[in-house]
PDB file of N, CA and C in Angstrom:
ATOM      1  N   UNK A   1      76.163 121.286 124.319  1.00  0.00           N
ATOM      2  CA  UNK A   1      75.223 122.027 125.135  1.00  0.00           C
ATOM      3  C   UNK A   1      75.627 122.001 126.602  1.00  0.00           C
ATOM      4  N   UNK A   2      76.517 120.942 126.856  1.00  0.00           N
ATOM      5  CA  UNK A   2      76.469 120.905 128.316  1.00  0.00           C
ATOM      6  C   UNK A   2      77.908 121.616 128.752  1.00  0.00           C
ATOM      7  N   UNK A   3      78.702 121.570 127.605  1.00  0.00           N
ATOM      8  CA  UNK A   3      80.027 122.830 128.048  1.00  0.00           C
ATOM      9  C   UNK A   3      79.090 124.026 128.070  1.00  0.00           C
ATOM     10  N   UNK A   4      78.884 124.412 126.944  1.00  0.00           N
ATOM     11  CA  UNK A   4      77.889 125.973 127.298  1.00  0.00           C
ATOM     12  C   UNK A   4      77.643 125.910 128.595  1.00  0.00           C
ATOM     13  N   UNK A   5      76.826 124.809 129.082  1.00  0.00           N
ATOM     14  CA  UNK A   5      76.036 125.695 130.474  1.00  0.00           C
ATOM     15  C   UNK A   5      76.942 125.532 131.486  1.00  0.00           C
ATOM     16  N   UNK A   6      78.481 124.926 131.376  1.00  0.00           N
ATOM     17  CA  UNK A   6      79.318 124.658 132.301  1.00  0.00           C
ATOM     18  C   UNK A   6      79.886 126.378 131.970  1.00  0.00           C
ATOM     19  N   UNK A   7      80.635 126.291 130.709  1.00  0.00           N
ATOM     20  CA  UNK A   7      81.102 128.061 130.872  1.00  0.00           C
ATOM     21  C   UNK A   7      80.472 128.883 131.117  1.00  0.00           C
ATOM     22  N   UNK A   8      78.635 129.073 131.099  1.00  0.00           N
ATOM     23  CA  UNK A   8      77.648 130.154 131.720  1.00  0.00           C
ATOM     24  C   UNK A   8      78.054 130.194 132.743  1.00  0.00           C
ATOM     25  N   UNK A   9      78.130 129.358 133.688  1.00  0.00           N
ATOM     26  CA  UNK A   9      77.459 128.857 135.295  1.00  0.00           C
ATOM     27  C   UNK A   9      79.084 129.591 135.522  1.00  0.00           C
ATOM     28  N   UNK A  10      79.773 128.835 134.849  1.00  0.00           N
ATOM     29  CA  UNK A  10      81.059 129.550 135.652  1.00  0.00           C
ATOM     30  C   UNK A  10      81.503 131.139 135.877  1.00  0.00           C
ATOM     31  N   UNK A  11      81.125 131.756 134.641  1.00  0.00           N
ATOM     32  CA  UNK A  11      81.022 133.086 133.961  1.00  0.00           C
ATOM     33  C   UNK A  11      80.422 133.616 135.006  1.00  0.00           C
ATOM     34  N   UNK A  12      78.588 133.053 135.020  1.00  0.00           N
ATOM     35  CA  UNK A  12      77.978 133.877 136.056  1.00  0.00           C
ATOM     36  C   UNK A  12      78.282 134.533 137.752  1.00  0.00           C
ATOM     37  N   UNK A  13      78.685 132.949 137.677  1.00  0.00           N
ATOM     38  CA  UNK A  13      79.592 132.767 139.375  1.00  0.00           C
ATOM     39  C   UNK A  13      81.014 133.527 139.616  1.00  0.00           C
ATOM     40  N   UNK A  14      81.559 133.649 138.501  1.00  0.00           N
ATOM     41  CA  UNK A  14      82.666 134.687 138.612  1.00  0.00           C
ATOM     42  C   UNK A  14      82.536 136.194 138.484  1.00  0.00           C
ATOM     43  N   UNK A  15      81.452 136.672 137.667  1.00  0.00           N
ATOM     44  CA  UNK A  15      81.313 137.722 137.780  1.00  0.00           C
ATOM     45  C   UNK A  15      80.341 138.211 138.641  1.00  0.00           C
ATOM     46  N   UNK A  16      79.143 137.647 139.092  1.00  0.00           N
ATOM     47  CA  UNK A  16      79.044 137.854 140.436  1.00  0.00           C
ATOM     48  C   UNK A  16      79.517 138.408 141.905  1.00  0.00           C
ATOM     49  N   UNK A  17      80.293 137.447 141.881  1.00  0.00           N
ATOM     50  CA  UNK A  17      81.685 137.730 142.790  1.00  0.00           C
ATOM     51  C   UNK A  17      82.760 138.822 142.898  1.00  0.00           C
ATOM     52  N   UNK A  18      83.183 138.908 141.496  1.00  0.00           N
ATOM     53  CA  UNK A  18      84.450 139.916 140.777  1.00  0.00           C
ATOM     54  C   UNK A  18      83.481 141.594 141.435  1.00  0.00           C
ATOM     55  N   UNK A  19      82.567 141.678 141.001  1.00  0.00           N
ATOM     56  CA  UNK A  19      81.579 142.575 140.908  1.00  0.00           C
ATOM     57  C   UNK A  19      81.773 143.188 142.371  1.00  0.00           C
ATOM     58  N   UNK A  20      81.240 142.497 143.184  1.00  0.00           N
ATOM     59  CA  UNK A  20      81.881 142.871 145.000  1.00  0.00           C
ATOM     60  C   UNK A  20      83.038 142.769 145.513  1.00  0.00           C
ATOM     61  N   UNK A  21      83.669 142.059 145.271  1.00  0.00           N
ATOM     62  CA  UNK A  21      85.079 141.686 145.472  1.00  0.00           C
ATOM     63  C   UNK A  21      86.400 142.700 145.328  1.00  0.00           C
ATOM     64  N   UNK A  22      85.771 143.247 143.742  1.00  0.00           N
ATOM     65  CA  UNK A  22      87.249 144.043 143.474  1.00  0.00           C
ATOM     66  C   UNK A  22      87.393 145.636 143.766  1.00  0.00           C
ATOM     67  N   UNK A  23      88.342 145.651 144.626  1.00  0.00           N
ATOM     68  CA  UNK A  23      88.769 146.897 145.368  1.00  0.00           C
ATOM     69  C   UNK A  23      88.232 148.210 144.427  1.00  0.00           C
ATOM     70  N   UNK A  24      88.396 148.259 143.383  1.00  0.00           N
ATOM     71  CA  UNK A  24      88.666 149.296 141.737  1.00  0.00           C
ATOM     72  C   UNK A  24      87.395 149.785 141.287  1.00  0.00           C
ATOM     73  N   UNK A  25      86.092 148.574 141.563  1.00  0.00           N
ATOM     74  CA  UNK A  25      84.829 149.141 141.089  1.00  0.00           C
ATOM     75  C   UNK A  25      84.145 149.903 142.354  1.00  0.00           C
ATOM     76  N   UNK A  26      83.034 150.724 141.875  1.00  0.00           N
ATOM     77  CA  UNK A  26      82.479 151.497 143.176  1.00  0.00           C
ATOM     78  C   UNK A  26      81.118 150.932 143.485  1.00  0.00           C
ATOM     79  N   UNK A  27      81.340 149.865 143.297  1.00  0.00           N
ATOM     80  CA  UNK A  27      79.572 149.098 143.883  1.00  0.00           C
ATOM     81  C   UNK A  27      80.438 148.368 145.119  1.00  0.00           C
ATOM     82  N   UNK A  28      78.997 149.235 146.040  1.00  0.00           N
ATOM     83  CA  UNK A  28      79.140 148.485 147.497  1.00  0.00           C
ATOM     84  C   UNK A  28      77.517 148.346 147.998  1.00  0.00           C
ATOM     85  N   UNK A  29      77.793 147.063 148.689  1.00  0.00           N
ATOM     86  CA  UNK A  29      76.393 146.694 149.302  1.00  0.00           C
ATOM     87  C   UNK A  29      76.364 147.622 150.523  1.00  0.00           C
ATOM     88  N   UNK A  30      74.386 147.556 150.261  1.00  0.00           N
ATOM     89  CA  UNK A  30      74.481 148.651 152.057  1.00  0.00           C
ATOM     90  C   UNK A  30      74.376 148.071 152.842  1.00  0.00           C
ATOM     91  N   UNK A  31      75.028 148.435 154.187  1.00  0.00           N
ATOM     92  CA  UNK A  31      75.264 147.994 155.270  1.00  0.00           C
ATOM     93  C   UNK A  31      74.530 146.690 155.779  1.00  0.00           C
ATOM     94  N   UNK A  32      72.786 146.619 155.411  1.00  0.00           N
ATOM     95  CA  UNK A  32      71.754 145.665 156.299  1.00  0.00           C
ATOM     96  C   UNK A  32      72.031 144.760 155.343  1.00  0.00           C
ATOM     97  N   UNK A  33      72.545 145.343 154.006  1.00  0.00           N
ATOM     98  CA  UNK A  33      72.647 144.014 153.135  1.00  0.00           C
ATOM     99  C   UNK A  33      73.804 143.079 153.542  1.00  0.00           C
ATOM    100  N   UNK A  34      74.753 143.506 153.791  1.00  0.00           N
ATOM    101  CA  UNK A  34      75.494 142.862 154.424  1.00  0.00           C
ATOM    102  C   UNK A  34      75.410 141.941 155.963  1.00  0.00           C
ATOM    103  N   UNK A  35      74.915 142.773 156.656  1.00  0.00           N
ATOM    104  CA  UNK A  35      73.956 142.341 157.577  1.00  0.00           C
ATOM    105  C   UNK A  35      73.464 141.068 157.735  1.00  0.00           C
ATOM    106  N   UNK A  36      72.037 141.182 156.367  1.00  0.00           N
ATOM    107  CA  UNK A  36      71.919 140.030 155.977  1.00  0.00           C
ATOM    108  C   UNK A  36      72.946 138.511 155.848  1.00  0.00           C
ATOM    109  N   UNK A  37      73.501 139.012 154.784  1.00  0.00           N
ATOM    110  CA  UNK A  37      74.259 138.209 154.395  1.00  0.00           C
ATOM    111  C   UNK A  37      75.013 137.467 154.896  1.00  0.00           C
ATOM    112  N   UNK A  38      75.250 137.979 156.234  1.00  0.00           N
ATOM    113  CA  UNK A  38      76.072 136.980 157.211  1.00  0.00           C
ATOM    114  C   UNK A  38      75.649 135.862 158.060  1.00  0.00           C
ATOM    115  N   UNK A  39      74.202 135.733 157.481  1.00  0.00           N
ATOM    116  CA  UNK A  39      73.050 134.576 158.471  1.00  0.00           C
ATOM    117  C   UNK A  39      73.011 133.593 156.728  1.00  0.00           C
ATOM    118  N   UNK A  40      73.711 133.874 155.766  1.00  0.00           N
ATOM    119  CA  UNK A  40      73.948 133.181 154.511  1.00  0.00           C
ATOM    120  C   UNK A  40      74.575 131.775 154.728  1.00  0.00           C
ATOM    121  N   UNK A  41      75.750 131.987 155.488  1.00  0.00           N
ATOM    122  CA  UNK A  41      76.796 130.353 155.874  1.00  0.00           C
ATOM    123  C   UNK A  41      75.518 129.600 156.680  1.00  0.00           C
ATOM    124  N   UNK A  42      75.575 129.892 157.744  1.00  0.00           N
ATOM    125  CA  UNK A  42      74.738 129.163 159.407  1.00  0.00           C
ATOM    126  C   UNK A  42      73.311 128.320 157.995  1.00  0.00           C
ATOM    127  N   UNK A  43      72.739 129.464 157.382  1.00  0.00           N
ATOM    128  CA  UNK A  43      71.473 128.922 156.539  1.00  0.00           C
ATOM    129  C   UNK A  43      71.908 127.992 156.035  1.00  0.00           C
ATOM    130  N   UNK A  44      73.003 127.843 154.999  1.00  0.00           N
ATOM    131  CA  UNK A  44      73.308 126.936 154.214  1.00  0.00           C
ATOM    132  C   UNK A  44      73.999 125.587 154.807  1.00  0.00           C
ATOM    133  N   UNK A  45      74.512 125.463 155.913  1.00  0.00           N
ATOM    134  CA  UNK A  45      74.848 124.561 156.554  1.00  0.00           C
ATOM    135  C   UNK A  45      74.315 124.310 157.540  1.00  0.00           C
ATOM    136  N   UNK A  46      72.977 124.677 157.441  1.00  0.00           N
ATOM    137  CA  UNK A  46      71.823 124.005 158.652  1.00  0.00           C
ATOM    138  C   UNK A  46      71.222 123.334 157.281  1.00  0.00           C
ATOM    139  N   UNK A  47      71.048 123.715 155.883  1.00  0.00           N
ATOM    140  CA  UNK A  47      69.760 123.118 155.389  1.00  0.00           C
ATOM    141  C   UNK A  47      70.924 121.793 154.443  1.00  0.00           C
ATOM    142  N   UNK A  48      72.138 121.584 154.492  1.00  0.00           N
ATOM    143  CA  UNK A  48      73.335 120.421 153.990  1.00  0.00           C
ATOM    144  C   UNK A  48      73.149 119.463 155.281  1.00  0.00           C
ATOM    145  N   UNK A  49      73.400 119.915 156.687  1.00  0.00           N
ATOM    146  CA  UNK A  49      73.098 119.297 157.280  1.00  0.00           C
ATOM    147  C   UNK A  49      72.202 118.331 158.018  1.00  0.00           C
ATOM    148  N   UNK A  50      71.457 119.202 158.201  1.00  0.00           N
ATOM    149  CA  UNK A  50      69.939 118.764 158.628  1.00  0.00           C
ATOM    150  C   UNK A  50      69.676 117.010 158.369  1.00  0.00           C
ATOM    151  N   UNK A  51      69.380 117.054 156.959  1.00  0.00           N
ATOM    152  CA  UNK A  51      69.341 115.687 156.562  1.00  0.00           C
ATOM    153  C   UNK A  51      70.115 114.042 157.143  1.00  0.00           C
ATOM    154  N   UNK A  52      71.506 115.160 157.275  1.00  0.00           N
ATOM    155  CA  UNK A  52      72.500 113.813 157.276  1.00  0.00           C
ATOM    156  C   UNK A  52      72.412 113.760 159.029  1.00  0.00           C
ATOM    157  N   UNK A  53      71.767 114.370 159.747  1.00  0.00           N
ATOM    158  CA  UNK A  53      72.044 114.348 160.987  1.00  0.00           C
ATOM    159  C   UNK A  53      70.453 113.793 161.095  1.00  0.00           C
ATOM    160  N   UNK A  54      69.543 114.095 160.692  1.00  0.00           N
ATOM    161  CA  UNK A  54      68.015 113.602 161.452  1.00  0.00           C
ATOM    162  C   UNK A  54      67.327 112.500 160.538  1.00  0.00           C
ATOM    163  N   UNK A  55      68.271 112.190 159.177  1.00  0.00           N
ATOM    164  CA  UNK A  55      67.643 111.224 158.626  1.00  0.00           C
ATOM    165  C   UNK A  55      68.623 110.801 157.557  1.00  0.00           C
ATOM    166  N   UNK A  56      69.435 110.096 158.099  1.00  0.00           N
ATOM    167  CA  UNK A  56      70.775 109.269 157.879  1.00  0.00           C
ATOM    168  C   UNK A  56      70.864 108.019 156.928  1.00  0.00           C
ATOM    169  N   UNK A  57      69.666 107.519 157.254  1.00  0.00           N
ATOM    170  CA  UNK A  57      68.724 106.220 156.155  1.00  0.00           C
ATOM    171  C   UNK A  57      68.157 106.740 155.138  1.00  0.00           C
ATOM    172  N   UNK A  58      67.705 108.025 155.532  1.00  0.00           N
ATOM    173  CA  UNK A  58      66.044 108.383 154.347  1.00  0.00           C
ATOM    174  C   UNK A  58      64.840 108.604 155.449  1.00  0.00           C
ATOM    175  N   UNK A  59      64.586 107.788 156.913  1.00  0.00           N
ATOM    176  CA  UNK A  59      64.011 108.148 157.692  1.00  0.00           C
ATOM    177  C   UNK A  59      63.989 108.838 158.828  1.00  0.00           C
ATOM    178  N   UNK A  60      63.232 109.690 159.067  1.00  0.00           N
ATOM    179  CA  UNK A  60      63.737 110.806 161.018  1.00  0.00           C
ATOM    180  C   UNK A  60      63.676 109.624 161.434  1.00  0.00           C
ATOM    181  N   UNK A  61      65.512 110.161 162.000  1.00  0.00           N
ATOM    182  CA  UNK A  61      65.686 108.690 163.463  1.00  0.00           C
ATOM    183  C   UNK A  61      65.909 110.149 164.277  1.00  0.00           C
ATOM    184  N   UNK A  62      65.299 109.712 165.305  1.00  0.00           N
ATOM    185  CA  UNK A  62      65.204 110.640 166.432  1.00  0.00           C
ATOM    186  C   UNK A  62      65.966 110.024 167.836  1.00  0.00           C
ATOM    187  N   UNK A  63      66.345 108.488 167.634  1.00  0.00           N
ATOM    188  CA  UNK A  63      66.464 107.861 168.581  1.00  0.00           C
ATOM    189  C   UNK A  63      67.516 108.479 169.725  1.00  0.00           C
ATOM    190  N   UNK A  64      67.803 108.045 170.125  1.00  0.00           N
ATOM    191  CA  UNK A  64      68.919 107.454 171.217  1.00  0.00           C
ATOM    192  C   UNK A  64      70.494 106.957 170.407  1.00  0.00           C
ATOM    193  N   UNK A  65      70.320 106.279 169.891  1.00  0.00           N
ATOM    194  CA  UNK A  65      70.877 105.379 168.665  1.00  0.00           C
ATOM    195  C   UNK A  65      71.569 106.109 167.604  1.00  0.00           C
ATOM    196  N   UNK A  66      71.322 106.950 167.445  1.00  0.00           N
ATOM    197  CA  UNK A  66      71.232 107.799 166.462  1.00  0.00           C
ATOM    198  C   UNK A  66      73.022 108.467 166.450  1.00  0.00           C
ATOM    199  N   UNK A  67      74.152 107.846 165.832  1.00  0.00           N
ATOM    200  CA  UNK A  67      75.097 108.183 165.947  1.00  0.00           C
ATOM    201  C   UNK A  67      75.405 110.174 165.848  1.00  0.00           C
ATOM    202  N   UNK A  68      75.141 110.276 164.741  1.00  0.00           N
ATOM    203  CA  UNK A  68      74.963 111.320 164.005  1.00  0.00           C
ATOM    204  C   UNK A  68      74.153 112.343 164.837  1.00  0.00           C
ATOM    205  N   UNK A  69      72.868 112.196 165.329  1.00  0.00           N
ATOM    206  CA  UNK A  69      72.528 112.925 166.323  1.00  0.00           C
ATOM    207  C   UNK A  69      73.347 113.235 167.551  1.00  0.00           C
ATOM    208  N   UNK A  70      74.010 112.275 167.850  1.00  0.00           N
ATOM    209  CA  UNK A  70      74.599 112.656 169.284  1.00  0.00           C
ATOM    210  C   UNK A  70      76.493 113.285 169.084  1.00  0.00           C
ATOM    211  N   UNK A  71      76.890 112.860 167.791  1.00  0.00           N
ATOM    212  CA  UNK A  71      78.293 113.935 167.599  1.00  0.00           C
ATOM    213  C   UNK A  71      77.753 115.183 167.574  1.00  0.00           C
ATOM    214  N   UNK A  72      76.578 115.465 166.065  1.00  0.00           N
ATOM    215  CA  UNK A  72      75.964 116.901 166.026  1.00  0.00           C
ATOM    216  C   UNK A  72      75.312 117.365 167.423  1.00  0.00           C
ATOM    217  N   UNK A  73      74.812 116.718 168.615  1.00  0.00           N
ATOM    218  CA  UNK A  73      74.640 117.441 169.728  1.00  0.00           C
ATOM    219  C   UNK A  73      76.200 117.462 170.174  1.00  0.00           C
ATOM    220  N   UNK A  74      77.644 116.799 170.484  1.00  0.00           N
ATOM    221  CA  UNK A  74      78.344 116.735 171.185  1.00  0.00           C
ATOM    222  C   UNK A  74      79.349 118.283 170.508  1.00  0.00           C
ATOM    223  N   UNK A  75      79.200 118.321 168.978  1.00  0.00           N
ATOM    224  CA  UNK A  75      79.712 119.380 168.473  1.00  0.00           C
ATOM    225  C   UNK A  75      79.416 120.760 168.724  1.00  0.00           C
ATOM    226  N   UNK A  76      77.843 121.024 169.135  1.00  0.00           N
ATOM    227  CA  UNK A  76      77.164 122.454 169.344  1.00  0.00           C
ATOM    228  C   UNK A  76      77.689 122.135 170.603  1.00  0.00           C
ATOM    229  N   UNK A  77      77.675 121.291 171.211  1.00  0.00           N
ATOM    230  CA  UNK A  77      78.037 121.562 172.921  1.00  0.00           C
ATOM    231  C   UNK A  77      79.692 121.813 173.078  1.00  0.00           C
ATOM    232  N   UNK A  78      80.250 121.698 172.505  1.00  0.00           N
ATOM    233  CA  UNK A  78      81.643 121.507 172.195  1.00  0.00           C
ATOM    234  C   UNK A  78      82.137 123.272 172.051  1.00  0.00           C
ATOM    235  N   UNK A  79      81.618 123.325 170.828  1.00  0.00           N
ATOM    236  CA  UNK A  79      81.640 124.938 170.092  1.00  0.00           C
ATOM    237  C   UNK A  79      81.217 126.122 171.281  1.00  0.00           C
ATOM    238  N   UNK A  80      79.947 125.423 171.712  1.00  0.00           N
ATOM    239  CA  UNK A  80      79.386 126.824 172.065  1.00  0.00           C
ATOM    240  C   UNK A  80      80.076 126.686 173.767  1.00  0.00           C
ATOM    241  N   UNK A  81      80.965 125.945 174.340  1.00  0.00           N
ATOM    242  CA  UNK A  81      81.883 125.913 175.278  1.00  0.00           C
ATOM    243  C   UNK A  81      83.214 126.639 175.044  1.00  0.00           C
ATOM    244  N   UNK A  82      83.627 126.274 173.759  1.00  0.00           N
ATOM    245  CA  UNK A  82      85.438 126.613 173.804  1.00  0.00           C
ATOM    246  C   UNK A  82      84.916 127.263 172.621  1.00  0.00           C
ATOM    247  N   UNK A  83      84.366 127.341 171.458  1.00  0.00           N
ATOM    248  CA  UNK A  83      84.767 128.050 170.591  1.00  0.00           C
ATOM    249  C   UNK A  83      85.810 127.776 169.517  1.00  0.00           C
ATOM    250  N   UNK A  84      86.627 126.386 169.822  1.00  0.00           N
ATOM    251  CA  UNK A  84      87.357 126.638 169.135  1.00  0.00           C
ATOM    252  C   UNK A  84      87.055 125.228 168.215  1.00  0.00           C
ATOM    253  N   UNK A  85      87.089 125.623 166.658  1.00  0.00           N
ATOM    254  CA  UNK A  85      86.852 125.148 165.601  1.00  0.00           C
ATOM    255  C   UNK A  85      87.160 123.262 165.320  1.00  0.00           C
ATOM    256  N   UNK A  86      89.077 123.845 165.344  1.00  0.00           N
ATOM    257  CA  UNK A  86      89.707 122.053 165.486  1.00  0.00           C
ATOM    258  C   UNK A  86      89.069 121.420 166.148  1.00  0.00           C
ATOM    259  N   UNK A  87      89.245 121.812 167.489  1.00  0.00           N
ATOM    260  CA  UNK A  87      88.761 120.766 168.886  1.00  0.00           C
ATOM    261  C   UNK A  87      87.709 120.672 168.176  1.00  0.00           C
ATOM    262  N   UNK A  88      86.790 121.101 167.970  1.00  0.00           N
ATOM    263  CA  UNK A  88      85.377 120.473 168.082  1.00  0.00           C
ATOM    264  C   UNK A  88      84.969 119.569 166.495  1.00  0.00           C
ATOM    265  N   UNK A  89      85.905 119.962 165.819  1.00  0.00           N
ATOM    266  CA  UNK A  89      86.058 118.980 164.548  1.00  0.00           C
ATOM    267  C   UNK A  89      86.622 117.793 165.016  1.00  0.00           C
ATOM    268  N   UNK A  90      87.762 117.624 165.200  1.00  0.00           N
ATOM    269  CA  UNK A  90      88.505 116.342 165.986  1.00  0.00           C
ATOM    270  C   UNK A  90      87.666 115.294 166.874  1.00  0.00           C
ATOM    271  N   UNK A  91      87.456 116.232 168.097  1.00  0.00           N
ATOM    272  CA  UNK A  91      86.546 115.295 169.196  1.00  0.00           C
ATOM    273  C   UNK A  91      85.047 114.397 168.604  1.00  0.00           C
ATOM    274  N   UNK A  92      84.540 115.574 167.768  1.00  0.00           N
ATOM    275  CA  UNK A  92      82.549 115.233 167.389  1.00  0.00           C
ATOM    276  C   UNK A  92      83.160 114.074 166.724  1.00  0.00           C
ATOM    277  N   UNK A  93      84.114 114.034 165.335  1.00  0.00           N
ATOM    278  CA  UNK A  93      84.576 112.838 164.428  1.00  0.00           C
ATOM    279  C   UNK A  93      84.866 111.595 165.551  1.00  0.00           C
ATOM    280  N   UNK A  94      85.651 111.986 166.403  1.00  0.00           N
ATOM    281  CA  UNK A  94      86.217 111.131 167.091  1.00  0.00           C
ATOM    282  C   UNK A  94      85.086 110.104 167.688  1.00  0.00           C
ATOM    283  N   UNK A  95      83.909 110.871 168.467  1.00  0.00           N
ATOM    284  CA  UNK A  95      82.934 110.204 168.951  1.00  0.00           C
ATOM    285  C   UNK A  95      82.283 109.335 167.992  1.00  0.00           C
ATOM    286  N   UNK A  96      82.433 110.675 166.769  1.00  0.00           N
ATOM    287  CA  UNK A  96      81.404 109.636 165.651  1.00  0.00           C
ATOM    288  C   UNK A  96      81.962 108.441 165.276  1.00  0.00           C
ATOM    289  N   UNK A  97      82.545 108.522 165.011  1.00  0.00           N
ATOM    290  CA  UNK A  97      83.512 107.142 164.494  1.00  0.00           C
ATOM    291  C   UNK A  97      83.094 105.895 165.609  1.00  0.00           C
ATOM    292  N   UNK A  98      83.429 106.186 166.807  1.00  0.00           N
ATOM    293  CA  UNK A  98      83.327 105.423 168.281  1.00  0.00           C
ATOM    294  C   UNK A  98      81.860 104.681 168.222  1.00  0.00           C
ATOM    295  N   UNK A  99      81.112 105.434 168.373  1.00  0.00           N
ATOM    296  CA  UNK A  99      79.633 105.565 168.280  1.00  0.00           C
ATOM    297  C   UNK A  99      78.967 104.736 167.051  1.00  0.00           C
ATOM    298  N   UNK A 100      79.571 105.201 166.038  1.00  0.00           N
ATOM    299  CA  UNK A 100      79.104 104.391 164.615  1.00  0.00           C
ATOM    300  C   UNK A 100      79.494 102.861 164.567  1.00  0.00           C
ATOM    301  N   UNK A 101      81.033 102.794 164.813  1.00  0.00           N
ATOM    302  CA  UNK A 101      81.469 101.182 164.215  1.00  0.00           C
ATOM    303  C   UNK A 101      81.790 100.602 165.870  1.00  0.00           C
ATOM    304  N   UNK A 102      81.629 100.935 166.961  1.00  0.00           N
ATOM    305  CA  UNK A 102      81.997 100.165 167.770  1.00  0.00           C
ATOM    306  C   UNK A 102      80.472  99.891 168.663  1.00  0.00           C
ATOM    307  N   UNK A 103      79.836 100.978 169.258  1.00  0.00           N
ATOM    308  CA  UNK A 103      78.980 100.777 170.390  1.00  0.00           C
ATOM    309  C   UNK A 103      77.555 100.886 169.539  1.00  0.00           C
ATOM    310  N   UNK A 104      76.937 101.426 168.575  1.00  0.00           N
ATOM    311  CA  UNK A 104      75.988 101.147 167.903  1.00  0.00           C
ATOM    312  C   UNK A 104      76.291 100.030 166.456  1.00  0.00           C
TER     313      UNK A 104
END
């Protein structure tokens, strides 16, 4: 039973995809749908994140203290300065790391 729902899930998820994807068929989304769809990533990696940044234990730490709070502020401040992806992967880790096992 549990291969079945592994080959459904996969099936579904591939043809899903195949469905928009391939150059050959004539289904296209309209424009706002697409639209939409591009506030899809930011959603899904605000609601993965969220957690591990405001409640790291299981409880909102809001502190000061708060390693994780202050890379995820040093990263939006990072990004929305340069823009550029690496750097701001590299540096936020870098702090975090700093922040986690040395000064907190």
């Amino acid at each position: 039973m549990i291969m079945l729902s592994i080959v459904a899930m996969a099936a579904l998820v591939f043809f899903s995809r195949y469905v928009f994807l391939e150059p050959k068929l004539p289904l296209r989304l309209a424009p706002q749908i697409q639209s939409m769809l591009s506030y899809s990533g930011p959603a899904v990696l605000t609601a993965i994140l969220a957690p591990i940044v405001f409640a790291p234990e299981g409880e909102l730490w809001l502190a000061p203290t708060n390693p994780y709070l202050l890379a995820a502020l040093l990263a939006g401040l990072i990004i929305y300065k340069t823009g550029n992806v690496l750097l701001t992967t590299i540096l936020s880790m870098a702090v975090f790391l700093v922040l986690n096992n040395l000064v907190f």
